[in-house]
Protein backbone atom coordinates (compact mmCIF):
# COMPACT_ATOMS: atom_id res chain seq x y z
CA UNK A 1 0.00 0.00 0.00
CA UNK A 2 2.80 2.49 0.99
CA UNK A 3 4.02 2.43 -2.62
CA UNK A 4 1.13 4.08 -4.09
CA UNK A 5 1.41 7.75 -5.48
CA UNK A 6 0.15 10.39 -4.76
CA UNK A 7 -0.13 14.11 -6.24
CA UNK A 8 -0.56 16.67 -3.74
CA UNK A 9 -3.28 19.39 -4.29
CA UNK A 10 -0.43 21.81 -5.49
CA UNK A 11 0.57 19.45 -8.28
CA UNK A 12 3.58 18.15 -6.65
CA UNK A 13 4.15 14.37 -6.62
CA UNK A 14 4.74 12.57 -3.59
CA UNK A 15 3.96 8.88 -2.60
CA UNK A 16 1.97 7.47 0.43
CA UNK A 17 5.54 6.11 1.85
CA UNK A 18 5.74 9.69 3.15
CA UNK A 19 3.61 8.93 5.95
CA UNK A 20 4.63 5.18 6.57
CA UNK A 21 5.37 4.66 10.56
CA UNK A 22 2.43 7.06 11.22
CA UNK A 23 -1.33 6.18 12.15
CA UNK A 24 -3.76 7.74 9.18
CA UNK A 25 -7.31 8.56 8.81
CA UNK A 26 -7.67 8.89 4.90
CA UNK A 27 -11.28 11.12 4.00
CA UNK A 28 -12.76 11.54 0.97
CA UNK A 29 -13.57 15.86 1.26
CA UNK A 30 -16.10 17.76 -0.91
CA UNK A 31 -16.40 21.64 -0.45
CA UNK A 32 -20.29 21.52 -0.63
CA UNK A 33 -21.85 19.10 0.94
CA UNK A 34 -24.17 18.94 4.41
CA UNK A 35 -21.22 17.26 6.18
CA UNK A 36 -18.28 20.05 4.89
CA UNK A 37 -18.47 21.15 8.77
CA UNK A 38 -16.36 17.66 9.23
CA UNK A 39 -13.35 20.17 7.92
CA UNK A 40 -12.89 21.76 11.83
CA UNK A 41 -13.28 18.51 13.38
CA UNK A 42 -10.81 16.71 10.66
CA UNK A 43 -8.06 19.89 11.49
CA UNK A 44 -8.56 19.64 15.51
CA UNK A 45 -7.55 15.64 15.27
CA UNK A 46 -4.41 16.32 13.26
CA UNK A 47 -3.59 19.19 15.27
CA UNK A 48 -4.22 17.54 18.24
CA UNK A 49 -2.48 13.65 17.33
CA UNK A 50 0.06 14.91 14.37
CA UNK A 51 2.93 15.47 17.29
CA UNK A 52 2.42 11.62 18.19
CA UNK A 53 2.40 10.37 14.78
CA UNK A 54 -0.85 10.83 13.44
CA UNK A 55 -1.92 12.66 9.86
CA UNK A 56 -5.39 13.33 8.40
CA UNK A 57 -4.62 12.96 4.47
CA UNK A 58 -7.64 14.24 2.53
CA UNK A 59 -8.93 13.51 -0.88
CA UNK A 60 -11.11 15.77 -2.19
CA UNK A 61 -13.73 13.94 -4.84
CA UNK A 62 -17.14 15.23 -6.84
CA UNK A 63 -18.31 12.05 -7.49
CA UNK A 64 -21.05 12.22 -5.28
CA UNK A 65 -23.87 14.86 -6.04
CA UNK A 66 -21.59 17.08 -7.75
CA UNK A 67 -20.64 18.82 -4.29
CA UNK A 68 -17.25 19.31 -4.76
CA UNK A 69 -16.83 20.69 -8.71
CA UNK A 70 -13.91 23.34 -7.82
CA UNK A 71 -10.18 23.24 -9.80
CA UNK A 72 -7.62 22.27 -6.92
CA UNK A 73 -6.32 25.72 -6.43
CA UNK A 74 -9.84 26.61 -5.92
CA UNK A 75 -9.76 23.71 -2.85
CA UNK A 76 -7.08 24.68 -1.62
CA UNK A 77 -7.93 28.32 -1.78
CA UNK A 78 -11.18 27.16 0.48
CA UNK A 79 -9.58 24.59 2.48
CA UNK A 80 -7.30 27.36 4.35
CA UNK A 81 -9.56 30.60 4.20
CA UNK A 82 -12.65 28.55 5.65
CA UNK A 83 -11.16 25.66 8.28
CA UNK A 84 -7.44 26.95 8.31
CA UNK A 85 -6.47 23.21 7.50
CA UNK A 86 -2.76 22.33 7.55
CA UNK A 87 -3.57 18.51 7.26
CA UNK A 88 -2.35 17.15 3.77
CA UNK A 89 -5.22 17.87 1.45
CA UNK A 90 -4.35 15.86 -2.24
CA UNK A 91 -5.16 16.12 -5.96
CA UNK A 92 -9.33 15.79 -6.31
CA UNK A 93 -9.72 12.07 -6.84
CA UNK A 94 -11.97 9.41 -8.01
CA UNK A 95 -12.79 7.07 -5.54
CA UNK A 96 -15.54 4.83 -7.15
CA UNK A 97 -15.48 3.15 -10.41
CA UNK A 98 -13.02 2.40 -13.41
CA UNK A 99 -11.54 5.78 -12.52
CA UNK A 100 -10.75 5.26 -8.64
CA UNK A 101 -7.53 6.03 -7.73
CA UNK A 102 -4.99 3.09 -6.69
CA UNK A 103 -5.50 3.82 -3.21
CA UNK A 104 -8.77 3.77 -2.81
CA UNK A 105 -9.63 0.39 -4.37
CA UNK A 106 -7.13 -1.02 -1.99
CA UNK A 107 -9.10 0.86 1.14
CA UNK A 108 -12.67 -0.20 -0.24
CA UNK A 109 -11.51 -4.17 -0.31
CA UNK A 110 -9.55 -4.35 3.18
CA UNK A 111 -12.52 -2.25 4.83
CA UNK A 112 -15.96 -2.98 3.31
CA UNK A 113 -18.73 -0.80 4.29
CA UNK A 114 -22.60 -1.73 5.38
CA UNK A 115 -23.42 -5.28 4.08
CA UNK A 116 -19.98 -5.64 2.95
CA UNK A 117 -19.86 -3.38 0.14
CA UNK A 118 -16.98 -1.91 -1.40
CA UNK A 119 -18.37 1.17 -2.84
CA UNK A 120 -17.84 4.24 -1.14
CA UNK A 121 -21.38 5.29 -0.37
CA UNK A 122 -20.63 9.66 0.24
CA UNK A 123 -18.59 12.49 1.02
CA UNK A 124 -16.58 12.25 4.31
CA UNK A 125 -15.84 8.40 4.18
CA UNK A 126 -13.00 7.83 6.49
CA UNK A 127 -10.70 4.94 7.20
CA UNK A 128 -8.47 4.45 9.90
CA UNK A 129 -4.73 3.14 8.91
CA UNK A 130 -2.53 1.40 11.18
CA UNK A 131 1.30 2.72 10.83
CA UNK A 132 2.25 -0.63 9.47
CA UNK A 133 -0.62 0.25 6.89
CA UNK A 134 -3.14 -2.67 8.13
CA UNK A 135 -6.54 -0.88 7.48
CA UNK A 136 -7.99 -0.67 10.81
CA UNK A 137 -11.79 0.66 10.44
CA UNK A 138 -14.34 1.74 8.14
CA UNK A 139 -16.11 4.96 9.03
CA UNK A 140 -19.40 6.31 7.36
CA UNK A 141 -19.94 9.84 6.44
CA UNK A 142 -22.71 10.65 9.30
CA UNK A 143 -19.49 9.64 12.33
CA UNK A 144 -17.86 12.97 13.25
CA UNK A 145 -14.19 12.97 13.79
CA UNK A 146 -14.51 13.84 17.65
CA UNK A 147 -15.81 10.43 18.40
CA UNK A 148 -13.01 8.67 16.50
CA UNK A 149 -9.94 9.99 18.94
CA UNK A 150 -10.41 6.53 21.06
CA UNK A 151 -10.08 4.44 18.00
CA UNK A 152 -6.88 6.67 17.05
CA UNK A 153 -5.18 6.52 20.09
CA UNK A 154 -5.59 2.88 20.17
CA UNK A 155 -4.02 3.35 16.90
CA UNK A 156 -0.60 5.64 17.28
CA UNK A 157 2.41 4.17 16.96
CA UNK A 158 4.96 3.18 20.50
């Protein structure tokens, strides 16, 4: 899994090996959606775990009602003027379909959702990484980040 690239929402290449050693929570992100308020809840658990080896990596996507249609620079642009986020925030990226990016097919088969599907059902889909890269938990859109902290302190590394 750690092999897989990546391209960061500047444009810049970089590959998920970065972050190997550290615990993850990878999220699907759309700008316009009814669960966008996730954005200050996503920032306060990287702020709060990043010093113990913990990163929220975000993946912004518009596959799912259309709710995230902005370029990247427009992202980014929102990203910091509306939740001040410092957490990675990537490339937008397909994450259902013939389309879906590397790392996402390998998250929707090692953590299936309700009634064991693999589709990723909406915006603000998270899943919990282990630092070795086992894929801990699957998280639906409607769980806010504040009751996942348990789950990712179980989950730091040491």
């Amino acid at each position: 899994m750690f092999d897989t690239a990546l391209k960061t929402i500047d444009g810049q290449p970089q590959r998920l090996s970065d972050y190997a050693g550290k615990a993850l929570l990878v999220v699907n992100l759309a700008s316009r959606c009814g669960f966008t308020p996730q954005y200050a809840g996503l920032e306060a658990l990287h702020r709060r775990f990043a010093p113990r080896g913990f990163a929220v990596l975000g993946f912004p996507c518009n596959q799912f009602g259309r709710q995230e249609p902005g370029s990247d620079a427009e992202i980014q642009a929102f990203c910091q003027s509306r939740y001040d986020v410092t957490f990675p925030v990537f490339a937008k990226t397909e994450v259902n379909g013939p389309g879906a990016h590397p790392l996402y097919r390998h998250l929707s088969d090692a953590a299936r959702g309700l009634f064991g599907t693999r589709r990723i059902k909406w915006n603000f889909t998270k899943f919990l990484i282990a630092p070795d890269g086992q894929v801990l938990r699957r998280y639906g859109p409607s769980v806010k980040p504040e009751k996942l902290e348990r789950d990712i302190e179980a989950a730091l590394p040491g």
